[in-house]
N, C-alpha and C. Protein backbone atom coordinates (compact mmCIF):
# COMPACT_ATOMS: atom_id res chain seq x y z
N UNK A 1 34.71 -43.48 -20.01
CA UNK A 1 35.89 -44.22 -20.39
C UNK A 1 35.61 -45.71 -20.28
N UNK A 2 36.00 -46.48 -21.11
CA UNK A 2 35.80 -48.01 -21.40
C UNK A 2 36.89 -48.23 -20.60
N UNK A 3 36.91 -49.60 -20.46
CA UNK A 3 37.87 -50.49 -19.99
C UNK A 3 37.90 -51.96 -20.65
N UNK A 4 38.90 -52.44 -20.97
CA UNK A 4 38.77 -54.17 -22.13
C UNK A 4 38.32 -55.14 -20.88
N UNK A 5 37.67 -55.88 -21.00
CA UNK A 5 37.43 -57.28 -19.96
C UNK A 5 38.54 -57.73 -19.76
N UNK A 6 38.34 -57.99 -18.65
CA UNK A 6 39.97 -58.98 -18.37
C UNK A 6 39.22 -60.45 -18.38
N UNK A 7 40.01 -61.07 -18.69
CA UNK A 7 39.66 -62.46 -19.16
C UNK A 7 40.16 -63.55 -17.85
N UNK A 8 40.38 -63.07 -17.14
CA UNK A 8 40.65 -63.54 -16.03
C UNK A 8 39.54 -63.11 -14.38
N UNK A 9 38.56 -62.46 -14.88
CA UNK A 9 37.67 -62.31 -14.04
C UNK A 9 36.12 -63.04 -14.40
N UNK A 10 35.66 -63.43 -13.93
CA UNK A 10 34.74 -64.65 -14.10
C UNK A 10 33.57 -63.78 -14.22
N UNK A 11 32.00 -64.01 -14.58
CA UNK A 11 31.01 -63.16 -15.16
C UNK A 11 30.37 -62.70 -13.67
N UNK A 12 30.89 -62.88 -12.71
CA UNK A 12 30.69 -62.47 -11.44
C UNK A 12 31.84 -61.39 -10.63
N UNK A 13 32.45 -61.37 -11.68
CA UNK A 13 33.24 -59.97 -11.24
C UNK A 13 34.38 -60.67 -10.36
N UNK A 14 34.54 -62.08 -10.31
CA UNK A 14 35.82 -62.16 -9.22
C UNK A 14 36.86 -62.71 -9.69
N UNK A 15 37.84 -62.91 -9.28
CA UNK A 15 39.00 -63.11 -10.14
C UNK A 15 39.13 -64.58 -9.90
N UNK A 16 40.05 -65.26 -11.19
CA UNK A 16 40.44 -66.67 -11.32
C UNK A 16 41.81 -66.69 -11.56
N UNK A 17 42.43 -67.22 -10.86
CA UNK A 17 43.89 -67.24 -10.73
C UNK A 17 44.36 -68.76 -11.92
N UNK A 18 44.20 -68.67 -13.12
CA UNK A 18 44.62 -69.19 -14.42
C UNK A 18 45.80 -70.30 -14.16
N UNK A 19 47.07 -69.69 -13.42
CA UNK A 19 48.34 -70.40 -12.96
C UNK A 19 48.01 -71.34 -12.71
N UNK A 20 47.11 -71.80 -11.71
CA UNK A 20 46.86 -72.86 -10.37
C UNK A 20 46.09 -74.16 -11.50
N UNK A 21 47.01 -75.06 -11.42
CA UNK A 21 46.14 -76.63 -12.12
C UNK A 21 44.61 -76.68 -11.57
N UNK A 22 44.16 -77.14 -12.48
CA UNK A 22 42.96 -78.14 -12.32
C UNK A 22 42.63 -78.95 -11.22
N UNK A 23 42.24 -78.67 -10.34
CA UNK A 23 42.07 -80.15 -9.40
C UNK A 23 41.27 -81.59 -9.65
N UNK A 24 40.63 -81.42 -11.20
CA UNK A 24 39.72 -82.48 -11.63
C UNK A 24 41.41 -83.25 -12.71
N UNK A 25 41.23 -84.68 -12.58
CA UNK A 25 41.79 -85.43 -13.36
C UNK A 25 41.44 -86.43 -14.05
N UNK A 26 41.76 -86.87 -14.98
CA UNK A 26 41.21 -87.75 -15.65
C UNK A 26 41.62 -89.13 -16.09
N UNK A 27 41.36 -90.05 -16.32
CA UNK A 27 42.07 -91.61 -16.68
C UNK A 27 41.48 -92.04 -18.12
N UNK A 28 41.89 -91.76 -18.96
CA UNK A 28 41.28 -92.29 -20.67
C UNK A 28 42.27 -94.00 -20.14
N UNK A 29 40.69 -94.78 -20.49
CA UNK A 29 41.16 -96.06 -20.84
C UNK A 29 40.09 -96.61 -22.08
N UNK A 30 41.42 -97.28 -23.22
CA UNK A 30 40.74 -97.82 -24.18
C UNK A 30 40.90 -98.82 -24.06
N UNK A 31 39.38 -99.62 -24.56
CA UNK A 31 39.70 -101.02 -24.42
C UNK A 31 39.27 -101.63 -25.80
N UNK A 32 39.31 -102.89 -26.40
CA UNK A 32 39.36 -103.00 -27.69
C UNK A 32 38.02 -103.61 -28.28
N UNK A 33 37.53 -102.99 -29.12
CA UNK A 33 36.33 -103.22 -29.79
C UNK A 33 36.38 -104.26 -30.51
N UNK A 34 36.82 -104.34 -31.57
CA UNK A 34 36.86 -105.76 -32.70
C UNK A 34 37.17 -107.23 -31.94
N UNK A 35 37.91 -107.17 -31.02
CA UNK A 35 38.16 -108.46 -30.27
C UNK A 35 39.89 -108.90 -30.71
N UNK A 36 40.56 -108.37 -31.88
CA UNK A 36 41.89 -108.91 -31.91
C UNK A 36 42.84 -108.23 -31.21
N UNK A 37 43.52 -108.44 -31.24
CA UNK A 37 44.54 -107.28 -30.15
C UNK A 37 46.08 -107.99 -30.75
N UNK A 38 47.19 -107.00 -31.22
CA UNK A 38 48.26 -107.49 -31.80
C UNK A 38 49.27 -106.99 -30.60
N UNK A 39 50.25 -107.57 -30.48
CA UNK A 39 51.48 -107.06 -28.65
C UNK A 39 52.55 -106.74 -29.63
N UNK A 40 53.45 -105.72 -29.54
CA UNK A 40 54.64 -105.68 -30.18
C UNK A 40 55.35 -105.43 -28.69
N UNK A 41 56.64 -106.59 -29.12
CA UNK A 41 57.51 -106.14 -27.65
C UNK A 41 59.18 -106.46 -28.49
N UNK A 42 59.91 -106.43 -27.81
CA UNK A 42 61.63 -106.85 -28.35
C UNK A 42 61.92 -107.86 -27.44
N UNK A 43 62.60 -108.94 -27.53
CA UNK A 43 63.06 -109.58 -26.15
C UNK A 43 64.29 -109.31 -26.12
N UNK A 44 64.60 -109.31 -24.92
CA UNK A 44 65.68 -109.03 -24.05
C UNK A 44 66.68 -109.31 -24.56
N UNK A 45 68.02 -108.64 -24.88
CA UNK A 45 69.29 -110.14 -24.99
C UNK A 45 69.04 -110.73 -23.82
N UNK A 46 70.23 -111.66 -24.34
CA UNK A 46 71.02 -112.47 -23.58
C UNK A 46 71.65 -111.82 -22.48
N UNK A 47 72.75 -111.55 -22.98
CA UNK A 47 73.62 -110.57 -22.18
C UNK A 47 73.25 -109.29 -21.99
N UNK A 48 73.08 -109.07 -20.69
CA UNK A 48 73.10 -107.40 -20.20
C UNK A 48 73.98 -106.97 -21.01
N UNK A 49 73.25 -105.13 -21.61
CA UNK A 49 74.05 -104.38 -22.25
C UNK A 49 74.47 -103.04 -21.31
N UNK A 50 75.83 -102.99 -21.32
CA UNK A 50 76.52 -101.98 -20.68
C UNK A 50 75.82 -101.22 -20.92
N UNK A 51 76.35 -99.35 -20.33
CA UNK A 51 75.58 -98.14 -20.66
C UNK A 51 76.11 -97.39 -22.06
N UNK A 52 77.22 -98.22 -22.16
CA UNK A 52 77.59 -97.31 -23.73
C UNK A 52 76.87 -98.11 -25.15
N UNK A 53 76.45 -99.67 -24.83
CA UNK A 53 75.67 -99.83 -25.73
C UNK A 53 74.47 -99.90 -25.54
N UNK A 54 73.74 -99.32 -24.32
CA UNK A 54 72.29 -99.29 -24.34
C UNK A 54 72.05 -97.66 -25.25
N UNK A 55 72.99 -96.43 -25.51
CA UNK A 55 73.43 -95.83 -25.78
C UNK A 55 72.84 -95.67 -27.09
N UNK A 56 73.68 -96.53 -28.18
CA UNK A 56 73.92 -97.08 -29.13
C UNK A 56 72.58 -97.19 -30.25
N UNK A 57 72.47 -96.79 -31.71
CA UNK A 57 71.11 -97.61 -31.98
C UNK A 57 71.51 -99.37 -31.94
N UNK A 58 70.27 -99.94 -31.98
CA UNK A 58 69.94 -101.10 -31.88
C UNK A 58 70.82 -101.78 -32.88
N UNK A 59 70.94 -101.47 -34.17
CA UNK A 59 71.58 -101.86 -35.13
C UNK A 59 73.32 -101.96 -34.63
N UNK A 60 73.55 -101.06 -34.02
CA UNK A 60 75.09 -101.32 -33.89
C UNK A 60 75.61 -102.19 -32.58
N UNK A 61 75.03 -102.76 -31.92
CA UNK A 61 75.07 -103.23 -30.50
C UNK A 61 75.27 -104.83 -30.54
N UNK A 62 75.37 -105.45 -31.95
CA UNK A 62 76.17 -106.75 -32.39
C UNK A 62 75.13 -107.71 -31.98
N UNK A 63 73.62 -107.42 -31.43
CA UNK A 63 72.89 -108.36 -31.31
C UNK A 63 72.33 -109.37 -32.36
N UNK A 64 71.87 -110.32 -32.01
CA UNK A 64 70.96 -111.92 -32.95
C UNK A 64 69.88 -111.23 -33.03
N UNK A 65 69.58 -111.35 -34.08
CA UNK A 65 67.97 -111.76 -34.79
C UNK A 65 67.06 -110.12 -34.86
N UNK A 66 68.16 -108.77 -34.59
CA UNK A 66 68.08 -107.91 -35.26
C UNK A 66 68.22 -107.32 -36.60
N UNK A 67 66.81 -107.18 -37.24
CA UNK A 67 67.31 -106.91 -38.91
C UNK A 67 67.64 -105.28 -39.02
N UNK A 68 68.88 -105.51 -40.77
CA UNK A 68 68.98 -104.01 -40.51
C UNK A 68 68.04 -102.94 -40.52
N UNK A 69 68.24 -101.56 -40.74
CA UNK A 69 67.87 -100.17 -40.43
C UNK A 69 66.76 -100.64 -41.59
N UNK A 70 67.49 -101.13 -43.19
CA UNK A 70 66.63 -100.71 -43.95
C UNK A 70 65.29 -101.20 -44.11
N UNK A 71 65.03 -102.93 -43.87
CA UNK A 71 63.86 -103.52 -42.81
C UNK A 71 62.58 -102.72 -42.26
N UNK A 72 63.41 -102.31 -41.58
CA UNK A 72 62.83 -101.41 -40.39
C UNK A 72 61.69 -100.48 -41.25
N UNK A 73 62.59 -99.91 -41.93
CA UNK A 73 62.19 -98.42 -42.68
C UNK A 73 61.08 -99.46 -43.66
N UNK A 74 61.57 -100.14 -44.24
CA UNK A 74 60.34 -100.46 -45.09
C UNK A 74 59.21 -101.10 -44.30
N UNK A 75 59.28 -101.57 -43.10
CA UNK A 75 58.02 -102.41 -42.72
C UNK A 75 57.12 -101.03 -42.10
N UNK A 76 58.12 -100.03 -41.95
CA UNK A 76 57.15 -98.72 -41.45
C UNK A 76 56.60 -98.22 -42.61
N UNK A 77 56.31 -98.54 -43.52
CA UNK A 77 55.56 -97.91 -44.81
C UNK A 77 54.06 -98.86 -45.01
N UNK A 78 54.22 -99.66 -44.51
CA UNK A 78 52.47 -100.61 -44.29
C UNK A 78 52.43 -100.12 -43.05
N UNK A 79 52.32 -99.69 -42.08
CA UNK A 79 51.46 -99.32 -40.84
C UNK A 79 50.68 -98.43 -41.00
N UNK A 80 49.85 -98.16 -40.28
CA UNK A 80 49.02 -97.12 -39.72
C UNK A 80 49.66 -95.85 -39.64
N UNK A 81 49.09 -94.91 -39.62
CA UNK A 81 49.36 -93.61 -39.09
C UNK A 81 49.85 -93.22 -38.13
N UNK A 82 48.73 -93.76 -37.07
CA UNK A 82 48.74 -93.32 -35.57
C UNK A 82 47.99 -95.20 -34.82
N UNK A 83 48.41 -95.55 -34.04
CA UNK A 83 48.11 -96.43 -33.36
C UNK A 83 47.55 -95.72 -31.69
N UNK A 84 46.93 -96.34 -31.16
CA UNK A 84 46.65 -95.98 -29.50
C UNK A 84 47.06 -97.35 -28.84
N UNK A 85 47.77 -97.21 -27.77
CA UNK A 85 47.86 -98.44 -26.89
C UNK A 85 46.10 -98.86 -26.18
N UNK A 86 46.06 -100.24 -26.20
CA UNK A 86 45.37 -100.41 -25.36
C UNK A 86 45.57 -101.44 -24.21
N UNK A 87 44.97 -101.33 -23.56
CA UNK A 87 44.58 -102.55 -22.32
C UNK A 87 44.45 -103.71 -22.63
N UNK A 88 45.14 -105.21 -22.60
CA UNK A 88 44.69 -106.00 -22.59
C UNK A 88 45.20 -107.14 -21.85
N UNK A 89 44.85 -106.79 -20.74
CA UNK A 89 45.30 -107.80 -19.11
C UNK A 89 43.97 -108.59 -18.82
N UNK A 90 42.83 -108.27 -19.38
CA UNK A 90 41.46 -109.38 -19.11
C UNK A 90 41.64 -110.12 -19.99
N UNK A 91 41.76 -111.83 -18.97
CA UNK A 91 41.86 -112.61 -19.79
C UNK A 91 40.71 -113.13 -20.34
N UNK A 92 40.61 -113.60 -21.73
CA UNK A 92 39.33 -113.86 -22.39
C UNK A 92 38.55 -113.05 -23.33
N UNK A 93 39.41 -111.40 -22.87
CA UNK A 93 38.61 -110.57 -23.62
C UNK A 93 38.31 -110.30 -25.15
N UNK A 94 40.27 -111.09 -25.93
CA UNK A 94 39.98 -110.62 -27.41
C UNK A 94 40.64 -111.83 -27.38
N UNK A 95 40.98 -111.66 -28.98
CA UNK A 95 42.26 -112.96 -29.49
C UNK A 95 43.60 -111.99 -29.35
N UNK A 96 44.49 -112.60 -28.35
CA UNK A 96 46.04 -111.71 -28.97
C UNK A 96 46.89 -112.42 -29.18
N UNK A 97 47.61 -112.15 -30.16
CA UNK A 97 48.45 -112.17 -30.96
C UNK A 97 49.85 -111.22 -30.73
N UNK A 98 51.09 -112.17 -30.41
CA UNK A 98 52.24 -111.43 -30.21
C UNK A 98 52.39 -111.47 -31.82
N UNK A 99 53.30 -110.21 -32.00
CA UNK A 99 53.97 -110.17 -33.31
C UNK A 99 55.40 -110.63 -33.62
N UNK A 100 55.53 -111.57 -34.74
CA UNK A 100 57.27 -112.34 -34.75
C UNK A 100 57.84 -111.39 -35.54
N UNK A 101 57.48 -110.37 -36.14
CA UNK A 101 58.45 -109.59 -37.14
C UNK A 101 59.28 -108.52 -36.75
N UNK A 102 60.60 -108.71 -35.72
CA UNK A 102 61.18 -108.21 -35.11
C UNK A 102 61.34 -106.80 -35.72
N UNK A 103 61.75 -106.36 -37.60
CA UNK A 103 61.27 -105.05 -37.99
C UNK A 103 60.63 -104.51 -38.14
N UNK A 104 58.85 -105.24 -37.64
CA UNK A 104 57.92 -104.49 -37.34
C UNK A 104 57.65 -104.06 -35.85
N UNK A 105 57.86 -104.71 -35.34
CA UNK A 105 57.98 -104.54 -34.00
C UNK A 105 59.03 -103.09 -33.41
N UNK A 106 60.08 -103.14 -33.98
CA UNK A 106 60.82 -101.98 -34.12
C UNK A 106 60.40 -100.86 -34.50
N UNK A 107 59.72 -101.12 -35.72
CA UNK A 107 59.64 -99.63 -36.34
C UNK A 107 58.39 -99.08 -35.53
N UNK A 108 57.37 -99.73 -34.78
CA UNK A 108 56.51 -99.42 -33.92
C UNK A 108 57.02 -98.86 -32.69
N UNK A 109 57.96 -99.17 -32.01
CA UNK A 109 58.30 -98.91 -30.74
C UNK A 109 59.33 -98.14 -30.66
N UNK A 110 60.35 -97.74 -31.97
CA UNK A 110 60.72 -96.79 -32.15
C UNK A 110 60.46 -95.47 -32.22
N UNK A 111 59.05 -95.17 -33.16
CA UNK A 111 58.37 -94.28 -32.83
C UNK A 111 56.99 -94.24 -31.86
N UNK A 112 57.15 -94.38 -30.92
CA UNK A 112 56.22 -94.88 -29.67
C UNK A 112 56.40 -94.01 -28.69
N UNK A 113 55.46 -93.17 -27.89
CA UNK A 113 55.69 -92.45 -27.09
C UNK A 113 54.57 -92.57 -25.55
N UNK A 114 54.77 -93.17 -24.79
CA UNK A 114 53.54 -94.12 -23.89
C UNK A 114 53.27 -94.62 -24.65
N UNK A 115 51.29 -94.47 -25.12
CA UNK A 115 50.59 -95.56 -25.25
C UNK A 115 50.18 -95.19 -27.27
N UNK A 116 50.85 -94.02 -27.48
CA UNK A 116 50.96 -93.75 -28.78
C UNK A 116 52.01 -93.76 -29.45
N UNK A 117 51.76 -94.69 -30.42
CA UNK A 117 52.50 -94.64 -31.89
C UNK A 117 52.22 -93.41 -33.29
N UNK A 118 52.89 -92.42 -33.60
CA UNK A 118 53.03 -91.95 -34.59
C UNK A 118 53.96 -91.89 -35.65
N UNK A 119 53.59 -92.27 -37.04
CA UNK A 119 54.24 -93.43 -37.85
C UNK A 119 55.25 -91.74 -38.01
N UNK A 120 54.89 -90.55 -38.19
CA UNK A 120 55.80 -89.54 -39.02
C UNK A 120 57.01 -88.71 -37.71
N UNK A 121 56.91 -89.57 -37.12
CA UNK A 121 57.60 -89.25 -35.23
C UNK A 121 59.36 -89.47 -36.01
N UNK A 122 60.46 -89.02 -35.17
CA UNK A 122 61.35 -89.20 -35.57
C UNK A 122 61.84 -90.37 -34.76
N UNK A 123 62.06 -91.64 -35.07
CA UNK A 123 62.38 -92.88 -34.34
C UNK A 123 63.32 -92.63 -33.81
N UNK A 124 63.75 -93.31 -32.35
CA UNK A 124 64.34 -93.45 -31.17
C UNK A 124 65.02 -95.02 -31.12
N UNK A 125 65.95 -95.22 -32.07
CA UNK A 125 66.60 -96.52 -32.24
C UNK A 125 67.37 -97.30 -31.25
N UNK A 126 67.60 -96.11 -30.01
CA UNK A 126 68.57 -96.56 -29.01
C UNK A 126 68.02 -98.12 -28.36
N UNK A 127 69.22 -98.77 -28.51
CA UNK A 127 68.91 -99.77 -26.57
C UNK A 127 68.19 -99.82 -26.05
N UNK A 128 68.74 -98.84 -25.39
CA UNK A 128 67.69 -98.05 -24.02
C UNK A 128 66.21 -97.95 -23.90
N UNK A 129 65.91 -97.37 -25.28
CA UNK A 129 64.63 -96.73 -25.46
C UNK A 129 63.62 -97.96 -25.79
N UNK A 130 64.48 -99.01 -26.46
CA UNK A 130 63.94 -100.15 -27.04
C UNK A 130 63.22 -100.96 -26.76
N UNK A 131 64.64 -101.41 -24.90
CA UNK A 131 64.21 -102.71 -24.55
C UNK A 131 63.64 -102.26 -22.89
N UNK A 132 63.32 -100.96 -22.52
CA UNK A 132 62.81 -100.46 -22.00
C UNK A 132 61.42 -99.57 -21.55
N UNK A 133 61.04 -100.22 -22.58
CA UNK A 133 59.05 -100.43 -22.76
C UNK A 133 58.11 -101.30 -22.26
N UNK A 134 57.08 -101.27 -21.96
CA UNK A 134 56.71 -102.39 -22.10
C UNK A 134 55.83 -102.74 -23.33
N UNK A 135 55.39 -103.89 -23.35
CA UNK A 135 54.57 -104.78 -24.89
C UNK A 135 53.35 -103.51 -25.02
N UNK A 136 53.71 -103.04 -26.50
CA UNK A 136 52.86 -102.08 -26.87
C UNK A 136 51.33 -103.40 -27.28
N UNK A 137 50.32 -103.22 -26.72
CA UNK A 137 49.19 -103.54 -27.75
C UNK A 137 48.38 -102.86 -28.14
N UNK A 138 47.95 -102.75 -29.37
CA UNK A 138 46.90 -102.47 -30.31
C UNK A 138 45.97 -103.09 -30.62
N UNK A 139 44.66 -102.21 -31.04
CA UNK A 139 43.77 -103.22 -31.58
C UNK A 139 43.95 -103.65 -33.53
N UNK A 140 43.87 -104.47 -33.65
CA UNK A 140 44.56 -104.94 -35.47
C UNK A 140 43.80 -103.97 -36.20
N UNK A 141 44.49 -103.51 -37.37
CA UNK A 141 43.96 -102.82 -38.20
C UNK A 141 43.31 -103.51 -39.38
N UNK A 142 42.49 -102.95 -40.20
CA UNK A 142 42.41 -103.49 -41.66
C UNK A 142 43.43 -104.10 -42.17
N UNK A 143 43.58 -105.44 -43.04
CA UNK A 143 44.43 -105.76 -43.82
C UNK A 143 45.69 -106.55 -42.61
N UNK A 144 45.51 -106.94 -41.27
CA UNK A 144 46.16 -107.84 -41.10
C UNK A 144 45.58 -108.80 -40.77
N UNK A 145 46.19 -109.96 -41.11
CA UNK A 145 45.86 -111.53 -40.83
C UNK A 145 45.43 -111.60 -39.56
């Protein structure tokens, strides 16, 4: 009579308990090759926003120098795909460059999840989610200044 392998016994016949994590961990840090490095961040209002308009998307919360939804949507059609955050706290290391285009900056950090951006993500317009990041940087892609 056969018996199937159990896939949970190791080629030494003893068992591996699968459940139990990993005790090895790991730290992926990227740091930037080309030398430019672009920061997308939002600044702060002025005024603290209560909890019903941190709530709120960004668009409805009566702030300055927010452009509308449709902005947004179109400056997300020139980006990238997928962006990776990187590191860039050594000073000297690249050229960076904050970004002034508050609907690009949006449509990045909208769909932003840690240190990744994915352009086909369903954006997260809230307040909250917004001005509660910190400065995404990237390394520049093809085709920006």
């Amino acid at each position: 009579m056969r018996t199937k392998p159990n896939p949970s016994l190791t080629a030494c016949g003893e068992l591996h308990n699968m459940s139990v994590p990993p005790r090895t961990t790991f730290e992926s840090i990227v740091t930037s090759v080309a030398g430019k490095i672009l920061v997308f961040r939002l600044a702060p209002p002025r005024r603290p926003l209560g909890r019903s308009r941190l709530a709120r998307p960004i668009f409805d919360c009566g702030l300055e120098n927010i452009p509308p939804r449709e902005d947004v949507e179109a400056a997300v059609r020139g980006l990238p795909a997928f962006l990776i955050g990187i590191r860039s706290d050594r000073p000297g290391q690249a050229s960076v460059r904050e970004i002034e285009d508050p609907a690009c900056s949006i449509a990045i950090l909208s769909r932003r999840v840690g240190e990744i951006y994915v352009r086909t993500r369903q954006p997260d317009y809230t307040a909250a989610h917004l001005f509660n990041q910190k400065p995404f940087a990237v390394e520049a892609w093809e085709g920006v200044p």
